[in-house]
C-alpha atoms as a PDB file:
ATOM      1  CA  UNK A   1      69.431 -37.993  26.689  1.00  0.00           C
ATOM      2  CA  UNK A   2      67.014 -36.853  23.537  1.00  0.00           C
ATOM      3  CA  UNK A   3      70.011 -37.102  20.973  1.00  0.00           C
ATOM      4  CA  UNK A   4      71.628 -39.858  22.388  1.00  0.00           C
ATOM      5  CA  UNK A   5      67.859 -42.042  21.760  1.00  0.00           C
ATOM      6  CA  UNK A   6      67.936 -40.367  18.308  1.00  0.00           C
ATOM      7  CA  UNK A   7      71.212 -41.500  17.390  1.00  0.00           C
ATOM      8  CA  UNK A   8      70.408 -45.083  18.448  1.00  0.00           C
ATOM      9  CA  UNK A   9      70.187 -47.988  15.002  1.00  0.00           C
ATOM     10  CA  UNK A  10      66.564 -47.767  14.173  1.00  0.00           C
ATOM     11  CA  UNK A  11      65.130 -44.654  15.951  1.00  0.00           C
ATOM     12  CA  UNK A  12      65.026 -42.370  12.939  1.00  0.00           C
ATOM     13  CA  UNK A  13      63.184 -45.449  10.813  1.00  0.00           C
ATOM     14  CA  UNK A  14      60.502 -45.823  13.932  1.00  0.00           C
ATOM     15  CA  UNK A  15      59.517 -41.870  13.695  1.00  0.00           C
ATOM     16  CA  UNK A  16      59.717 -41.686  10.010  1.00  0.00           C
ATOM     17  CA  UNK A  17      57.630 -44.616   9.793  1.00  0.00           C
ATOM     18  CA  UNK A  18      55.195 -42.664  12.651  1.00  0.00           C
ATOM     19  CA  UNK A  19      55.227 -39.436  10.915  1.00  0.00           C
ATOM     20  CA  UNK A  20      54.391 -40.920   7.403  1.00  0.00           C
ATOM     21  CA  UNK A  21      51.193 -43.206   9.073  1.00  0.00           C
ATOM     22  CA  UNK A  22      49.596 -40.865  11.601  1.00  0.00           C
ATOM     23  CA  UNK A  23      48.670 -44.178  13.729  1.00  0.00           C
ATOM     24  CA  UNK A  24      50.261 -47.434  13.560  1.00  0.00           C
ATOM     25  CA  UNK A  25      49.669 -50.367  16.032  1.00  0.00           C
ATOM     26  CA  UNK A  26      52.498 -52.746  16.700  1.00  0.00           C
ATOM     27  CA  UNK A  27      52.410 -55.426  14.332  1.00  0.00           C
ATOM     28  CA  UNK A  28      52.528 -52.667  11.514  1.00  0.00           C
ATOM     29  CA  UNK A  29      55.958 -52.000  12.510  1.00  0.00           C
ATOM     30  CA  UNK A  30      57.150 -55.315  12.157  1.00  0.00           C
ATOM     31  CA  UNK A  31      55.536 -55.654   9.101  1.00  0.00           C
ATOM     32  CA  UNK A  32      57.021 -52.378   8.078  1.00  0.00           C
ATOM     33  CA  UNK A  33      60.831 -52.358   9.003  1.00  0.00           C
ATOM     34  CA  UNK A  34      61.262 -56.312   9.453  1.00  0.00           C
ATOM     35  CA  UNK A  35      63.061 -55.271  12.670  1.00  0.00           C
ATOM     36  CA  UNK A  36      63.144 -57.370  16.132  1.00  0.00           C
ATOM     37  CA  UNK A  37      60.005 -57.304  18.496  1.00  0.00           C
ATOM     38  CA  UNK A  38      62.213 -56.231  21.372  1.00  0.00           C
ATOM     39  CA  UNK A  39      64.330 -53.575  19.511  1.00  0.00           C
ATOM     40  CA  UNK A  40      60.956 -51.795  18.459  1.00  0.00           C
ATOM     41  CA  UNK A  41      59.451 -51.896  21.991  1.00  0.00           C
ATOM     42  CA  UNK A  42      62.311 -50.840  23.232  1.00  0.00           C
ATOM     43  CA  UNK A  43      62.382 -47.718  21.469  1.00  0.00           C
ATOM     44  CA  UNK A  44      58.777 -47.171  21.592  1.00  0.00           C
ATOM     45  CA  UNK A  45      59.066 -47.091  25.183  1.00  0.00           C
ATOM     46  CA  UNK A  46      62.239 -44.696  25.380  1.00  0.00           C
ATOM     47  CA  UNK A  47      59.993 -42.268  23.429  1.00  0.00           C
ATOM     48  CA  UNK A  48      56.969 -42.920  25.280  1.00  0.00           C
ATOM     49  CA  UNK A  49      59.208 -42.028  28.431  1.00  0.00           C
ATOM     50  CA  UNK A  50      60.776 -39.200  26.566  1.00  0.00           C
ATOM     51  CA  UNK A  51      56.932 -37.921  25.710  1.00  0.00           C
ATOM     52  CA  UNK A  52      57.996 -37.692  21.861  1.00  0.00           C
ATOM     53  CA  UNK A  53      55.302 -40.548  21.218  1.00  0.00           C
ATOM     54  CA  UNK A  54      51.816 -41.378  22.317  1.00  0.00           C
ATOM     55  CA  UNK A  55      50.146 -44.713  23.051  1.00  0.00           C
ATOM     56  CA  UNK A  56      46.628 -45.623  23.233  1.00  0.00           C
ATOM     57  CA  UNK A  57      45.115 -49.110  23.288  1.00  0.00           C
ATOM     58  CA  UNK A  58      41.839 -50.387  21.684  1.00  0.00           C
ATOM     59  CA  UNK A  59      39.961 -52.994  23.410  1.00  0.00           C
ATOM     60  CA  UNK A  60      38.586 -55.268  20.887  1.00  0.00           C
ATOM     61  CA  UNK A  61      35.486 -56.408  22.937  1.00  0.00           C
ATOM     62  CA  UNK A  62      36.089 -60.302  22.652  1.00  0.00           C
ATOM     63  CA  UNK A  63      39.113 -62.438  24.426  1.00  0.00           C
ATOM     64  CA  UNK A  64      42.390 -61.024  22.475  1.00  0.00           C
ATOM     65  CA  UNK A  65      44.547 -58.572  23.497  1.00  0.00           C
ATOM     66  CA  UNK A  66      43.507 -55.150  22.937  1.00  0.00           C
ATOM     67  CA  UNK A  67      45.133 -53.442  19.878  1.00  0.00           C
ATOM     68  CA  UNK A  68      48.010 -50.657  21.104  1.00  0.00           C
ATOM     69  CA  UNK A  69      48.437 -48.100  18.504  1.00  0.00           C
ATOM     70  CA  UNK A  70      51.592 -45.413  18.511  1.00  0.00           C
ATOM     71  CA  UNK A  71      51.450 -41.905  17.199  1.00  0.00           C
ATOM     72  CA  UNK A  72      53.944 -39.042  17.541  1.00  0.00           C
ATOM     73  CA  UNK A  73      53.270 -36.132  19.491  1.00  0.00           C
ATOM     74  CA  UNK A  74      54.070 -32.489  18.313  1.00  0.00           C
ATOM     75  CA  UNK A  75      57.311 -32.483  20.452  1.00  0.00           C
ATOM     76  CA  UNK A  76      57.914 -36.380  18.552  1.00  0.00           C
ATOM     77  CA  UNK A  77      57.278 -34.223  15.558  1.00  0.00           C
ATOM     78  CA  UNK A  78      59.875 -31.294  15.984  1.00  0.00           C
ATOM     79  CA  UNK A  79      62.549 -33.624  16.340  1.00  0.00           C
ATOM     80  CA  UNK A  80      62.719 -34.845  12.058  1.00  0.00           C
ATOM     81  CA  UNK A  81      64.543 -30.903  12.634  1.00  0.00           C
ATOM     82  CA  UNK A  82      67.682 -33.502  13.854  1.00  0.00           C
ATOM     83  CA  UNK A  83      67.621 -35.513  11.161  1.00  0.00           C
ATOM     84  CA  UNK A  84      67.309 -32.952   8.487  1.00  0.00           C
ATOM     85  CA  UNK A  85      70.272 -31.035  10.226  1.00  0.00           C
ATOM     86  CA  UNK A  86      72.414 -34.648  10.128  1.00  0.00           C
ATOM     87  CA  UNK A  87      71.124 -35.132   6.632  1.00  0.00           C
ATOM     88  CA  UNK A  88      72.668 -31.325   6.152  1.00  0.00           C
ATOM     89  CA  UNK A  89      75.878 -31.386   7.795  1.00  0.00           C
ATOM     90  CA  UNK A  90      76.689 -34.903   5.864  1.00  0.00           C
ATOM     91  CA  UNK A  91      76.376 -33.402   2.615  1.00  0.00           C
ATOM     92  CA  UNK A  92      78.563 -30.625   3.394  1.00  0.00           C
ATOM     93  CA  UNK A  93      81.734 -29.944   1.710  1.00  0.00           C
ATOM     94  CA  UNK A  94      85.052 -29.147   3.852  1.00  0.00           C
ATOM     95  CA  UNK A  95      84.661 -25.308   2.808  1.00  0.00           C
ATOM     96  CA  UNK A  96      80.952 -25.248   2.986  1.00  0.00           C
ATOM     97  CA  UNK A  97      78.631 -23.318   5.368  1.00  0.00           C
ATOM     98  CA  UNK A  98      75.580 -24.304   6.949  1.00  0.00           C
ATOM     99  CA  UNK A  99      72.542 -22.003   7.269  1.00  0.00           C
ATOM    100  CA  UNK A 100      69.410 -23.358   8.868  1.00  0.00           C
ATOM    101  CA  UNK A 101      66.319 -21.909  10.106  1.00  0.00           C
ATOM    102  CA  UNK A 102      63.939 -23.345  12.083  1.00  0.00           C
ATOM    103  CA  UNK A 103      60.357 -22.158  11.825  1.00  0.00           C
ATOM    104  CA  UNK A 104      58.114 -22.670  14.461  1.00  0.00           C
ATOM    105  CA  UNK A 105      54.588 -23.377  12.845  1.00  0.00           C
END
């Protein structure tokens, strides 16, 4: 289920986005990737459910919404390993091999 979500259109751009802002509330990724409001929430919520991502909200004291801000998580974070590995494997050559190690920190 985890690589299927990161293979979705616009997954990788959501947690690149996350990882490069620490915090970002939902408006900023709109503003950011020009995508649809439903195509974001819906994968904000498959990695909410998927615990890769983190969601807080900020009540703003007066009559509008509260503010609801995303962040990775560290397990959110270990997965930019998949997209380093596709990045990899892409720029392989048919006789090539592929050594990768992945450090835990």
């Amino acid at each position: 289920m985890i690589l299927k979500l990161l293979s979705k259109k616009n997954t990788k751009e959501i947690i690149e986005l996350m990882y490069k802002n620490d915090e970002l509330y939902f408006s900023q990724f709109l503003q950011e990737l020009g995508l649809n409001h439903n195509t974001i929430s819906r994968v904000l919520n498959e990695l909410i459910d998927l615990e890769m991502v983190s969601k807080r909200e900020e009540d703003t004291g007066s009559h509008k919404l509260s503010k609801t801000y995303y962040k990775l998580t560290e397990k959110g974070k270990k997965v930019l390993i998949f997209y380093e590995l596709e990045s990899a494997f892409e720029e392989l050559k048919p006789d090539q091999k592929i050594v990768y190690q992945i450090v835990e920190e």
